[in-house]
C-alpha atoms as a PDB file:
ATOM      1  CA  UNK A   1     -12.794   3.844 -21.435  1.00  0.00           C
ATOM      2  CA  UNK A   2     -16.600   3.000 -20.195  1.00  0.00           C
ATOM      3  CA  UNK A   3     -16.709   0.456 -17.477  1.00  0.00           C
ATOM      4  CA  UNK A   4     -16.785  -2.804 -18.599  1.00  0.00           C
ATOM      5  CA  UNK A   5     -15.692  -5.982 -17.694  1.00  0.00           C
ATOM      6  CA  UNK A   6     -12.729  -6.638 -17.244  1.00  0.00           C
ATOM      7  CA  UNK A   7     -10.331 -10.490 -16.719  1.00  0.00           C
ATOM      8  CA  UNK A   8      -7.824  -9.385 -14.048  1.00  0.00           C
ATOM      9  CA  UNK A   9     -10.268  -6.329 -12.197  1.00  0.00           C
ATOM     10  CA  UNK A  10     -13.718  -6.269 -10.098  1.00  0.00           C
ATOM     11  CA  UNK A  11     -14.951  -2.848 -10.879  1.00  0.00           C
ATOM     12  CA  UNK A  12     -17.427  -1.807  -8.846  1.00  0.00           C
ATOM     13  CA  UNK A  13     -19.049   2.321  -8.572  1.00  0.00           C
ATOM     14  CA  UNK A  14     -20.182   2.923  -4.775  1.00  0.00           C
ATOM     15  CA  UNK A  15     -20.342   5.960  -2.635  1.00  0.00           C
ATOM     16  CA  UNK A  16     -18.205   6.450   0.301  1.00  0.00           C
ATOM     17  CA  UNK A  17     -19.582   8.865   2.687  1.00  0.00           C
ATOM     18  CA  UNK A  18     -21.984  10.065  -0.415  1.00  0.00           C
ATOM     19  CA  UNK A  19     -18.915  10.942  -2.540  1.00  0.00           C
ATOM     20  CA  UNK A  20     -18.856   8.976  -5.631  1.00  0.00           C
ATOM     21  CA  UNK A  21     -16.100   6.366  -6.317  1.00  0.00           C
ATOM     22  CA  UNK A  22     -14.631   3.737  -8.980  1.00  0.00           C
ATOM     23  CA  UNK A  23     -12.734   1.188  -6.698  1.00  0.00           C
ATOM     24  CA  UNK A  24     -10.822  -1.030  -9.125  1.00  0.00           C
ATOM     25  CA  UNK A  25     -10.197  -5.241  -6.965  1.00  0.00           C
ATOM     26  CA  UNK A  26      -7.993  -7.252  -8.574  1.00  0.00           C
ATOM     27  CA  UNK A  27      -9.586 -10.846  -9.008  1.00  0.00           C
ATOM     28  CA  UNK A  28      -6.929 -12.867  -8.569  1.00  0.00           C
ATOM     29  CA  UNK A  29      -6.940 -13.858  -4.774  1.00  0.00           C
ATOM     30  CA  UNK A  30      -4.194 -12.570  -2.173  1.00  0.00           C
ATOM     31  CA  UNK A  31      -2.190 -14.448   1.170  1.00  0.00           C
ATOM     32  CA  UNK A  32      -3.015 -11.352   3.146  1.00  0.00           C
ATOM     33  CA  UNK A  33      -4.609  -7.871   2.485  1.00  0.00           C
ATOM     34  CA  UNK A  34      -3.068  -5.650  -0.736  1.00  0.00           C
ATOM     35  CA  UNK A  35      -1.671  -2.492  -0.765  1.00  0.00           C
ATOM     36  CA  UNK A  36      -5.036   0.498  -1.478  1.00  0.00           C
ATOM     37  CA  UNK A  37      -4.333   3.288  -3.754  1.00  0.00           C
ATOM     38  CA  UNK A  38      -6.930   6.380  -2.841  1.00  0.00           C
ATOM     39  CA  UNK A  39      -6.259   7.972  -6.761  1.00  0.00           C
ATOM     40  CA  UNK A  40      -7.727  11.808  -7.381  1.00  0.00           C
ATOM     41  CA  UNK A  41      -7.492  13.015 -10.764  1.00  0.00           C
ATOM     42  CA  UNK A  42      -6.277  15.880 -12.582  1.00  0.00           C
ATOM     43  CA  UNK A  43      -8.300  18.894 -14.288  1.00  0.00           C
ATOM     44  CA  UNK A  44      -7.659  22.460 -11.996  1.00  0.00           C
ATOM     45  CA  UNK A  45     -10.829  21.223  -9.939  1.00  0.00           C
ATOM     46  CA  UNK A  46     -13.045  22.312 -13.015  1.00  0.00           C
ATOM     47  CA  UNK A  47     -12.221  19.090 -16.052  1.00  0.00           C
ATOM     48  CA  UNK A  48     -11.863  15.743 -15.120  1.00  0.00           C
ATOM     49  CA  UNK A  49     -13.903  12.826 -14.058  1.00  0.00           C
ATOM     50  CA  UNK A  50     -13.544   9.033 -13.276  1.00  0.00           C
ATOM     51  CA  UNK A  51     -14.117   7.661 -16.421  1.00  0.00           C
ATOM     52  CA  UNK A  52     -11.684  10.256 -18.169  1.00  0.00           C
ATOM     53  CA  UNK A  53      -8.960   8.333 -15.708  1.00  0.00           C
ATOM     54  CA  UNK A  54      -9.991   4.390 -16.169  1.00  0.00           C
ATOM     55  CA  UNK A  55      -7.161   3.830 -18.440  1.00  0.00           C
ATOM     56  CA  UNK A  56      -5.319   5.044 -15.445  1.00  0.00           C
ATOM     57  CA  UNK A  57      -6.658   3.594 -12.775  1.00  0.00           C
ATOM     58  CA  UNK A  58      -7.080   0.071 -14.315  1.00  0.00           C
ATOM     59  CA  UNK A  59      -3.262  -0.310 -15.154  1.00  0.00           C
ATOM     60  CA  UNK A  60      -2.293   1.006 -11.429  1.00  0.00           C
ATOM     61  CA  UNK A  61      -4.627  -1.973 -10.127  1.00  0.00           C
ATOM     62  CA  UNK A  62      -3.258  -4.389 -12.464  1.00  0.00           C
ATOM     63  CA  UNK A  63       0.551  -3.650 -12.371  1.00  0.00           C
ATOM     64  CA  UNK A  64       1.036  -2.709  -8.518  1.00  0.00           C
ATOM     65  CA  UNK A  65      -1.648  -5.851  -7.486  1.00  0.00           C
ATOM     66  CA  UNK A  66      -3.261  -2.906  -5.577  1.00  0.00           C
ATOM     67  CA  UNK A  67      -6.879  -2.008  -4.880  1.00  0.00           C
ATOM     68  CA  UNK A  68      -7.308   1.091  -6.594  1.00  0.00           C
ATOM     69  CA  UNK A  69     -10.267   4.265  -5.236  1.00  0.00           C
ATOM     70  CA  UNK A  70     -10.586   6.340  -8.200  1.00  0.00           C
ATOM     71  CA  UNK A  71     -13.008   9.604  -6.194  1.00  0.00           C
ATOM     72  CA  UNK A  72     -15.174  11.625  -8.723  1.00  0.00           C
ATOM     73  CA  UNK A  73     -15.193  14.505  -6.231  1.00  0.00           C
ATOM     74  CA  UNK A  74     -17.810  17.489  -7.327  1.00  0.00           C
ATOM     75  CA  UNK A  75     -16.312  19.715  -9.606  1.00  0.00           C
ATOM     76  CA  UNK A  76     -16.394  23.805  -9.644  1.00  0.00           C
ATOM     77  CA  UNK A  77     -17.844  26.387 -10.369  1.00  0.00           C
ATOM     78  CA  UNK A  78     -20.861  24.031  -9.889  1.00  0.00           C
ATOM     79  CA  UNK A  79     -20.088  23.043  -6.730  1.00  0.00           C
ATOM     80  CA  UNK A  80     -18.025  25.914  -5.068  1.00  0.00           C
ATOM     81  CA  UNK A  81     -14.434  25.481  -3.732  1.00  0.00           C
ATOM     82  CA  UNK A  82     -13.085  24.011  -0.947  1.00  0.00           C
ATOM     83  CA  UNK A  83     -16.156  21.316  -2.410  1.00  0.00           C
ATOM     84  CA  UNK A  84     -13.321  18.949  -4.394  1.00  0.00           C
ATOM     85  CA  UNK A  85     -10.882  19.255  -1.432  1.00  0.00           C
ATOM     86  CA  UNK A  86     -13.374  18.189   1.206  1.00  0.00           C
ATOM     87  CA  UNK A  87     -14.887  15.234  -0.814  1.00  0.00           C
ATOM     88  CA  UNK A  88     -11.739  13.950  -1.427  1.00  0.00           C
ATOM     89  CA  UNK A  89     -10.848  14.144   2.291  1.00  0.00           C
ATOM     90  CA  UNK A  90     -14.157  12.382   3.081  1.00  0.00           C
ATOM     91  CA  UNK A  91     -13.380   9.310   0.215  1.00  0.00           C
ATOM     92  CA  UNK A  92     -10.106   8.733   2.031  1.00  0.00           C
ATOM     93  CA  UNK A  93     -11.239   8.826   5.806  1.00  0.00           C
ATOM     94  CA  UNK A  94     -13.917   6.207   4.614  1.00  0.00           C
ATOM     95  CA  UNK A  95     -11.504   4.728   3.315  1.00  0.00           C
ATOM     96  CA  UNK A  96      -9.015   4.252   5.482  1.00  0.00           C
ATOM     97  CA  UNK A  97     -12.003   3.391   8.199  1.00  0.00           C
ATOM     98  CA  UNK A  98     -13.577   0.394   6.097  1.00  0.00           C
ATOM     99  CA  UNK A  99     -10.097  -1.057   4.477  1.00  0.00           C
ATOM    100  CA  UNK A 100     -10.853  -4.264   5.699  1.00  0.00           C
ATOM    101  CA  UNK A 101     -14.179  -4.946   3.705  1.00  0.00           C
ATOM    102  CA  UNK A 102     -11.970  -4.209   0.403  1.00  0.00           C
ATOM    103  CA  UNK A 103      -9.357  -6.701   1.746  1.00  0.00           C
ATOM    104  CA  UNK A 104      -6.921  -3.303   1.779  1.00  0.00           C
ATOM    105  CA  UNK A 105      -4.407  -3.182   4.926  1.00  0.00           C
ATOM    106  CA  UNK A 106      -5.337   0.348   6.257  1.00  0.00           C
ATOM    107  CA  UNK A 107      -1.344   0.952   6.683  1.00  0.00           C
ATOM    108  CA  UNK A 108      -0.541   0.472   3.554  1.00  0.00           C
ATOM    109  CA  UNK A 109      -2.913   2.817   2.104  1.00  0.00           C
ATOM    110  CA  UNK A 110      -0.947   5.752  -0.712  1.00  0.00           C
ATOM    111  CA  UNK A 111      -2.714   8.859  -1.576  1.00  0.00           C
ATOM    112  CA  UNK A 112      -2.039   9.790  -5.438  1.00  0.00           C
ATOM    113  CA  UNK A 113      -2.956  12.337  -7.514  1.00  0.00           C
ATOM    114  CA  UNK A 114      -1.680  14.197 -10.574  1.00  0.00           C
ATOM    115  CA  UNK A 115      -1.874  18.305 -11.056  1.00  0.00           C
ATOM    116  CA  UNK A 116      -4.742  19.518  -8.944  1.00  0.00           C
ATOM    117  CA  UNK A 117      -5.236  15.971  -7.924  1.00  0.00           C
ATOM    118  CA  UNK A 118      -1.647  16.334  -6.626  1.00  0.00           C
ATOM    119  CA  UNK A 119      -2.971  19.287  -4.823  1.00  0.00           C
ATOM    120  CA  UNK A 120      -6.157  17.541  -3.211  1.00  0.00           C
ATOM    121  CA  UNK A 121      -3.392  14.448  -2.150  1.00  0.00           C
ATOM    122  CA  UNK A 122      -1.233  16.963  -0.793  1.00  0.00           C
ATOM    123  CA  UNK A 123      -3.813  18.937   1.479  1.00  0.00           C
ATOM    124  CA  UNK A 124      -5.356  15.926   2.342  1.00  0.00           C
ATOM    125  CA  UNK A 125      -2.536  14.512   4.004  1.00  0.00           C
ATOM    126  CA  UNK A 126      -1.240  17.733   5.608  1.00  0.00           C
ATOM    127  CA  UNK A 127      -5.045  17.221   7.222  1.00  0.00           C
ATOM    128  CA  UNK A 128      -4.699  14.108   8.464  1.00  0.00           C
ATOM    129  CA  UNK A 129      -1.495  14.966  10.275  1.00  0.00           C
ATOM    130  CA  UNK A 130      -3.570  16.244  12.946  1.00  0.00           C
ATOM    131  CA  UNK A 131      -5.862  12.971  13.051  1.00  0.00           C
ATOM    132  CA  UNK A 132      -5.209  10.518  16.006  1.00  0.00           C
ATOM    133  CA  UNK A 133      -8.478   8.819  15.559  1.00  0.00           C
ATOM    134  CA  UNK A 134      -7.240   7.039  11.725  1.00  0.00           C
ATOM    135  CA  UNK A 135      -4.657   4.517  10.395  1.00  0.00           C
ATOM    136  CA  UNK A 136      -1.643   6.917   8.869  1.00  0.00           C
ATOM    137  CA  UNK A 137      -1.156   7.211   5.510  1.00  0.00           C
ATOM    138  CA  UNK A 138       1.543   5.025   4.167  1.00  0.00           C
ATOM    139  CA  UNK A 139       2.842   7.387   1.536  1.00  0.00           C
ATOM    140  CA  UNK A 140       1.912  10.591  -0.949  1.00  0.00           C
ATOM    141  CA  UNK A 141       2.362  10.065  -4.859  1.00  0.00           C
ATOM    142  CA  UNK A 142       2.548  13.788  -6.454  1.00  0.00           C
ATOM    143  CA  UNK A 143       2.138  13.590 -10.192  1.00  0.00           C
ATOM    144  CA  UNK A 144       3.576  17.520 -11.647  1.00  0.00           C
ATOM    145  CA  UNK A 145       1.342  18.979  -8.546  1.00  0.00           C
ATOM    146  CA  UNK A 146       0.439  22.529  -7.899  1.00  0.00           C
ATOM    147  CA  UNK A 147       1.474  23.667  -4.434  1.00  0.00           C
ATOM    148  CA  UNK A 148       1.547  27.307  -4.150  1.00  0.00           C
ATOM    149  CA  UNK A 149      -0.136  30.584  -5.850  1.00  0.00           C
ATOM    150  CA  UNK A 150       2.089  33.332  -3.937  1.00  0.00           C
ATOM    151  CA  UNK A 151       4.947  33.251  -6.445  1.00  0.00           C
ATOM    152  CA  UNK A 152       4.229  32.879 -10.575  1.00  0.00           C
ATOM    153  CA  UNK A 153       7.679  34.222 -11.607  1.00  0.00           C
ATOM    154  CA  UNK A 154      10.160  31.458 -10.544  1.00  0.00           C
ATOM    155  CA  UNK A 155      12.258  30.296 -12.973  1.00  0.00           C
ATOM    156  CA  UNK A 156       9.956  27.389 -14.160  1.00  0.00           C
ATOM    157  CA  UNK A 157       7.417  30.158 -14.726  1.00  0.00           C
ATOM    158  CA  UNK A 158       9.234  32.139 -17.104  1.00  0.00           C
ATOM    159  CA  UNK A 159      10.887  29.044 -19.232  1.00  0.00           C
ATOM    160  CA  UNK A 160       7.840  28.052 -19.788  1.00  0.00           C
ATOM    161  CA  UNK A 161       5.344  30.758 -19.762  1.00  0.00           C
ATOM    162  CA  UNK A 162       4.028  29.955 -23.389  1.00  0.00           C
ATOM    163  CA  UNK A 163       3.947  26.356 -22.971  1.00  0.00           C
ATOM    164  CA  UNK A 164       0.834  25.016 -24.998  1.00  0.00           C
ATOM    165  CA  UNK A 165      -1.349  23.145 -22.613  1.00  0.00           C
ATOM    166  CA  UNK A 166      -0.552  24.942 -19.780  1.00  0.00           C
ATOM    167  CA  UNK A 167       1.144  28.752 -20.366  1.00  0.00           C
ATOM    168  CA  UNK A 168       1.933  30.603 -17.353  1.00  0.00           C
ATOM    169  CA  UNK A 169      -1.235  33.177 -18.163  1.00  0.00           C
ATOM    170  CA  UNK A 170      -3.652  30.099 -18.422  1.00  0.00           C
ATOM    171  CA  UNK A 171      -2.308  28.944 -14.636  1.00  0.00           C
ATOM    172  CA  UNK A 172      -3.467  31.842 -13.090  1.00  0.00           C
ATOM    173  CA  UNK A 173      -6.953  32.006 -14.887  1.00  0.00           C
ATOM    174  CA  UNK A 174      -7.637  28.447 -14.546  1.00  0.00           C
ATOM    175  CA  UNK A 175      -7.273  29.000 -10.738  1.00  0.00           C
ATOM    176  CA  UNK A 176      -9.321  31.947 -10.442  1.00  0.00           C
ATOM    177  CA  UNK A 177     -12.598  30.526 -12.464  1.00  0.00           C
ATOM    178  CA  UNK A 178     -11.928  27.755  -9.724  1.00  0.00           C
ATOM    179  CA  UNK A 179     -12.345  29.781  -7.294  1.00  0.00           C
ATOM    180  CA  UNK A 180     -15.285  31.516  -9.339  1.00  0.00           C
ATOM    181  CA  UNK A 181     -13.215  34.926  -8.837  1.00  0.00           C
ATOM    182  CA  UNK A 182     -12.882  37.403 -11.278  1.00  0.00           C
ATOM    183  CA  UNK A 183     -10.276  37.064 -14.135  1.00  0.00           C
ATOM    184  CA  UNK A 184      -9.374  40.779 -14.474  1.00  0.00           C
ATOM    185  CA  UNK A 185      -7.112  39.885 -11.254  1.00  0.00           C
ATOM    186  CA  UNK A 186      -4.956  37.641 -13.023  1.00  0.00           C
ATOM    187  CA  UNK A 187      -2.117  40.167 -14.195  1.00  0.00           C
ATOM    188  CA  UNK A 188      -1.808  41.574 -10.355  1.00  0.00           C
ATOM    189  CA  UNK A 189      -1.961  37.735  -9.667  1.00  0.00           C
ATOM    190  CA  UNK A 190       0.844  37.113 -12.213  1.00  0.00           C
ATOM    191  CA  UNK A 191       2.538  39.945 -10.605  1.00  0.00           C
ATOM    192  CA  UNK A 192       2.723  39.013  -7.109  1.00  0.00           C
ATOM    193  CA  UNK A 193       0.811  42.075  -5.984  1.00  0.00           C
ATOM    194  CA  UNK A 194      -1.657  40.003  -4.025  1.00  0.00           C
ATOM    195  CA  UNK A 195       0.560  39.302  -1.889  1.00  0.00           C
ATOM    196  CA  UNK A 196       1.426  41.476   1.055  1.00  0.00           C
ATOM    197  CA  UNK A 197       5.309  42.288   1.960  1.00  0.00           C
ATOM    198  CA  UNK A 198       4.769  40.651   5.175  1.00  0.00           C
ATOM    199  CA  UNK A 199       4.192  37.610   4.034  1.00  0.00           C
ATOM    200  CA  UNK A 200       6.327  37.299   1.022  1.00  0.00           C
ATOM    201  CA  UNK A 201       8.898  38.164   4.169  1.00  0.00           C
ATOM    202  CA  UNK A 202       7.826  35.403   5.630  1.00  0.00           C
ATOM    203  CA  UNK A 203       7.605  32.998   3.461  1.00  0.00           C
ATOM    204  CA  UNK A 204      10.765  33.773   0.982  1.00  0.00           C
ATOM    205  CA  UNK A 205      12.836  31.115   2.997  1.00  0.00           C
ATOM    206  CA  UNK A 206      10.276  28.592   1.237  1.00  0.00           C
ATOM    207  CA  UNK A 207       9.750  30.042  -2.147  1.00  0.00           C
ATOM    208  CA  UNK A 208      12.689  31.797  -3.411  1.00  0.00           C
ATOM    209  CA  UNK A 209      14.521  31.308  -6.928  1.00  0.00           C
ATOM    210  CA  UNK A 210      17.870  31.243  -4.507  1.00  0.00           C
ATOM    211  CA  UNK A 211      16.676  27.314  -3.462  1.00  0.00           C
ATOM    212  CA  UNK A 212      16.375  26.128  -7.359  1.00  0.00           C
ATOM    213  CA  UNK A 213      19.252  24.218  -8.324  1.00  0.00           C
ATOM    214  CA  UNK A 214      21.397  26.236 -10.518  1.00  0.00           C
ATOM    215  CA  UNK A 215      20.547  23.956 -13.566  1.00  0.00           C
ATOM    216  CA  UNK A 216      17.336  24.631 -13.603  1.00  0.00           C
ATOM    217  CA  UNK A 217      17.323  28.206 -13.917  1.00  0.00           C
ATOM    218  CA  UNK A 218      19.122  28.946 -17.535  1.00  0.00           C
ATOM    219  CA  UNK A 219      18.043  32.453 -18.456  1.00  0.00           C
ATOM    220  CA  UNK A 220      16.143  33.720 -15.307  1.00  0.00           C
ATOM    221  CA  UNK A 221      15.780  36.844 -14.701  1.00  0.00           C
ATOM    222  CA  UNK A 222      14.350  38.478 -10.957  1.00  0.00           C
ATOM    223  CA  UNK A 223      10.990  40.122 -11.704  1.00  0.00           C
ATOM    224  CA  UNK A 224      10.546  43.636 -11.156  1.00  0.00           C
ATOM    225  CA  UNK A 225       8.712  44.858  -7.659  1.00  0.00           C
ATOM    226  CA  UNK A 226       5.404  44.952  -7.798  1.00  0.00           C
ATOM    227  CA  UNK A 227       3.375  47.146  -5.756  1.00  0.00           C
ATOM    228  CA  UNK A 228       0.604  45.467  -3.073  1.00  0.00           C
ATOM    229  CA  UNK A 229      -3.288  45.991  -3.922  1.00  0.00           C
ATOM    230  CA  UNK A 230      -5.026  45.191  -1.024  1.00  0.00           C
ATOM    231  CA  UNK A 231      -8.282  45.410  -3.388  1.00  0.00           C
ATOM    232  CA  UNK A 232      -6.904  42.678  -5.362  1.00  0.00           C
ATOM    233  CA  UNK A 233      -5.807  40.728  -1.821  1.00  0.00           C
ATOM    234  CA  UNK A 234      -9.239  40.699  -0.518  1.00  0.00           C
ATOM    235  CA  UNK A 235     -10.637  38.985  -3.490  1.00  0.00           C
ATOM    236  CA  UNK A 236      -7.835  36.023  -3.632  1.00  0.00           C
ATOM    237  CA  UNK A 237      -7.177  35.473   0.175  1.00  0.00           C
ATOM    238  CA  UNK A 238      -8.259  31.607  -0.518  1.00  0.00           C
ATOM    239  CA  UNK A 239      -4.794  31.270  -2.576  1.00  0.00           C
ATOM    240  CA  UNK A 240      -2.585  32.323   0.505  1.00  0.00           C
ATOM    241  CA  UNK A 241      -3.639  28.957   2.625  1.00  0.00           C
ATOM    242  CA  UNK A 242      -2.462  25.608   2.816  1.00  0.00           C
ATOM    243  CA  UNK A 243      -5.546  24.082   1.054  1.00  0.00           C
ATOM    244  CA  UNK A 244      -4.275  25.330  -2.351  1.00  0.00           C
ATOM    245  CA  UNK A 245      -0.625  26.648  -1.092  1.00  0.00           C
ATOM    246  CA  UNK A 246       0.130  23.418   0.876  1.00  0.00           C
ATOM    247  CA  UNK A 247       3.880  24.429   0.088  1.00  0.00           C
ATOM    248  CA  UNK A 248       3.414  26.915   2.850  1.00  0.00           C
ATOM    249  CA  UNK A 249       2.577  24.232   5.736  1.00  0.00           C
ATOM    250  CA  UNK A 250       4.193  25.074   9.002  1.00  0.00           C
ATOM    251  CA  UNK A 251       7.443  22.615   9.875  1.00  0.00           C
ATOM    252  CA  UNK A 252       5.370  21.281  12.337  1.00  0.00           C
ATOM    253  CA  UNK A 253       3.042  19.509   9.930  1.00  0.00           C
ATOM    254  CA  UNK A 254       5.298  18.874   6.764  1.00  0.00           C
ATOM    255  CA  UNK A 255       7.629  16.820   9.507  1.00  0.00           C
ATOM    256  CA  UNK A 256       4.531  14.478  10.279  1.00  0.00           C
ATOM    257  CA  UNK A 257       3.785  13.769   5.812  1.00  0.00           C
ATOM    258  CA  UNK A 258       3.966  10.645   4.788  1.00  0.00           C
ATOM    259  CA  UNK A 259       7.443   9.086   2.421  1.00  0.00           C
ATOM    260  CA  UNK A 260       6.406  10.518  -0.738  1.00  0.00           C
ATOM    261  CA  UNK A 261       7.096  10.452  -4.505  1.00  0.00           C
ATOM    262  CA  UNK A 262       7.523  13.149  -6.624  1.00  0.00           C
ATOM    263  CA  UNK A 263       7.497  13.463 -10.547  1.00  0.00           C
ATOM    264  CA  UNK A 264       8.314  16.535 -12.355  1.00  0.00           C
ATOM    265  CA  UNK A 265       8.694  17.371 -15.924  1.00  0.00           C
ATOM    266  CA  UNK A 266      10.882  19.895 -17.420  1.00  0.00           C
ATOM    267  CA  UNK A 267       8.654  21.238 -19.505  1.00  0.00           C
ATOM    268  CA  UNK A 268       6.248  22.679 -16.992  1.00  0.00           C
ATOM    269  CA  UNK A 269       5.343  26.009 -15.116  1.00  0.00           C
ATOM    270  CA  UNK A 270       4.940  24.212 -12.142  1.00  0.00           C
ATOM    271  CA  UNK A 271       8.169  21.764 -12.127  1.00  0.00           C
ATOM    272  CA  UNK A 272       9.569  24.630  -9.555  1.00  0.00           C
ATOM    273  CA  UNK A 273       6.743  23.878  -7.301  1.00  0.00           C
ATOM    274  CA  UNK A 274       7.211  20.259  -6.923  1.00  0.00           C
ATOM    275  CA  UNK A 275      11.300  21.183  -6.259  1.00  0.00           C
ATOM    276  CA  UNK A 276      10.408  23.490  -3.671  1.00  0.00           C
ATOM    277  CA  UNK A 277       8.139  20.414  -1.743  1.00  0.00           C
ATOM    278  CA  UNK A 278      10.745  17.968  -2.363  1.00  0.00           C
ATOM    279  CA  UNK A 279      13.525  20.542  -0.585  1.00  0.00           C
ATOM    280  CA  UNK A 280      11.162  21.483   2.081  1.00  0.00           C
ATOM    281  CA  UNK A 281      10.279  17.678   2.892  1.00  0.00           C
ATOM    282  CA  UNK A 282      13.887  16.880   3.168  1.00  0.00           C
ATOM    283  CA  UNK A 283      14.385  19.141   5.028  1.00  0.00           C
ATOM    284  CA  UNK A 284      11.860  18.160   7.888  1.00  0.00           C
ATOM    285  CA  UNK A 285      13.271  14.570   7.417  1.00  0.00           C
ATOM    286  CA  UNK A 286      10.380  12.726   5.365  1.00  0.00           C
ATOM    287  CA  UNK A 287      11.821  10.531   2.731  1.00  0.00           C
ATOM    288  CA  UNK A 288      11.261  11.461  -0.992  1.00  0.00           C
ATOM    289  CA  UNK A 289      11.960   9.965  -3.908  1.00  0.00           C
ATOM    290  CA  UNK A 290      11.848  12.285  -7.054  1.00  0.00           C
ATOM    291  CA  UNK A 291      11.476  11.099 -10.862  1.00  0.00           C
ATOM    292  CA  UNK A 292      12.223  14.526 -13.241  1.00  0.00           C
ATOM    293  CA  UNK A 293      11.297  14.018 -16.888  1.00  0.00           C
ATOM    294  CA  UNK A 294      13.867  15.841 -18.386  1.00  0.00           C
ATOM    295  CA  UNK A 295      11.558  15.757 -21.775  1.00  0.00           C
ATOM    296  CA  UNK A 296       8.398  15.821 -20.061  1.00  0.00           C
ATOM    297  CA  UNK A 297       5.490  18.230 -19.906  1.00  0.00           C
ATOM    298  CA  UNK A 298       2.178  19.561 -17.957  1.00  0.00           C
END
């Protein structure tokens, strides 16, 4: 939709911190300070902008009476990754520094975001765990996110590896032309062999097949070994940290996240992901509420 006027909204585009921003006001006037909704779109960090989202955004302001921050962070391979991670961090410090002027109570304020957006809402408040100095989130909205790239063969992977819009294949090259990386990695990617034994050791009592519900996993079948290419490793280091793996978050941080909700869809390569999250959240004790669209897609 182009911005226009609108009965129920103010709609104004400002810049917080320099990174552009649609914040959606609902006119009608409130007793005390609303609810603030910091919203980052979808699009694998590469598609997407603010305008492609007003539909969105406008019906989020109208229906939860919230003041909604749509943030048109830079996209790649223009503007080089972690780029769209750290402009969305810097929209939601701003944020939650100047809630006030946008009569938003900073402890009230929900990070949401849908696909890579989930991603960006997902790092962003693993990062402000460690921040002393800023009101705490209130709560994490993950829309179908993506939360790790060490494992592409869990059983979401291979139900729905020739999915239209989003195919297992297209995954793994989507994420390495964000990372402006060479595709000819992507079937050692799809493989696993980028990963070194150590830390699949490490890390298989997060992502394992073993911690899917048994109904989700009709027809799975273990992948074959793969062998390690350190080559390949080098190259795609960026996918084995918390920025675009924040599945793999120490306890210590995932026990400080925000309550959170979670949507999956059956239909989807990364439903497994968002499972994962949910088991490893309740398991440090943050509160989760999980919607699963048992007909739904990426």
């Amino acid at each position: 939709l182009p911005l226009c006027r609108d009965s129920q909204l103010c709609i104004k585009d400002l810049h917080f911190d320099e990174v552009p921003v649609r914040i959606y006001l609902p006119r009608v006037p409130s007793a005390g300070n609303r609810r603030g909704v910091i919203f980052f779109h979808g699009g694998c960090g590469m598609f997407g902008s603010i305008r492609s989202y007003e539909r969105i955004c406008r019906n989020i302001a109208r229906k939860a009476d919230s003041v909604v921050v749509s943030v048109g962070y830079r996209l790649s391979p223009e503007y080089k990754y972690p780029t769209q991670t750290l402009d969305c961090l810097t929209a939601t410090e701003h944020f939650l520094k100047t809630a006030g002027n946008y009569g938003v109570d900073a402890a009230r304020v929900i990070v949401c975001g849908d696909s890579a957006g989930g991603t960006f809402a997902a790092t962003v408040c693993q990062e402000l765990v460690k921040r002393r100095d800023l009101p705490k989130i209130r709560a994490q909205v993950l829309i179908y996110p993506f939360l790790q790239a060490l494992n592409f063969n869990l059983p979401s992977h291979q139900q729905n590896a020739f999915t239209a819009f989003l195919s297992r294949e297209r995954t793994v090259r989507f994420i390495l032309k964000y990372l402006n990386k060479d595709c000819s990695m992507k079937e050692a990617v799809l493989a696993g062999s980028h990963v070194p034994e150590s830390m699949n050791l490490k890390y298989r009592k997060w992502i394992n097949p073993d911690l899917i519900p048994e109904i989700f996993k009709p027809g799975y079948k273990p992948p074959l070994p793969s062998s390690f290419l350190p080559e390949v490793h080098e190259e795609t280091k960026e996918l084995l940290k918390t920025r675009l793996s924040p599945l793999i978050a120490e306890d210590a941080v995932v026990c400080c996240l925000p309550d959170t909700c979670l949507i999956t869809c059956q239909h989807d390569v990364l439903r497994d992901d968002g499972l994962l999250y949910k088991k490893r959240l309740e398991d440090n004790n943050v509160k989760v509420n999980w919607y699963h669209v048992d007909d739904g897609f990426h």
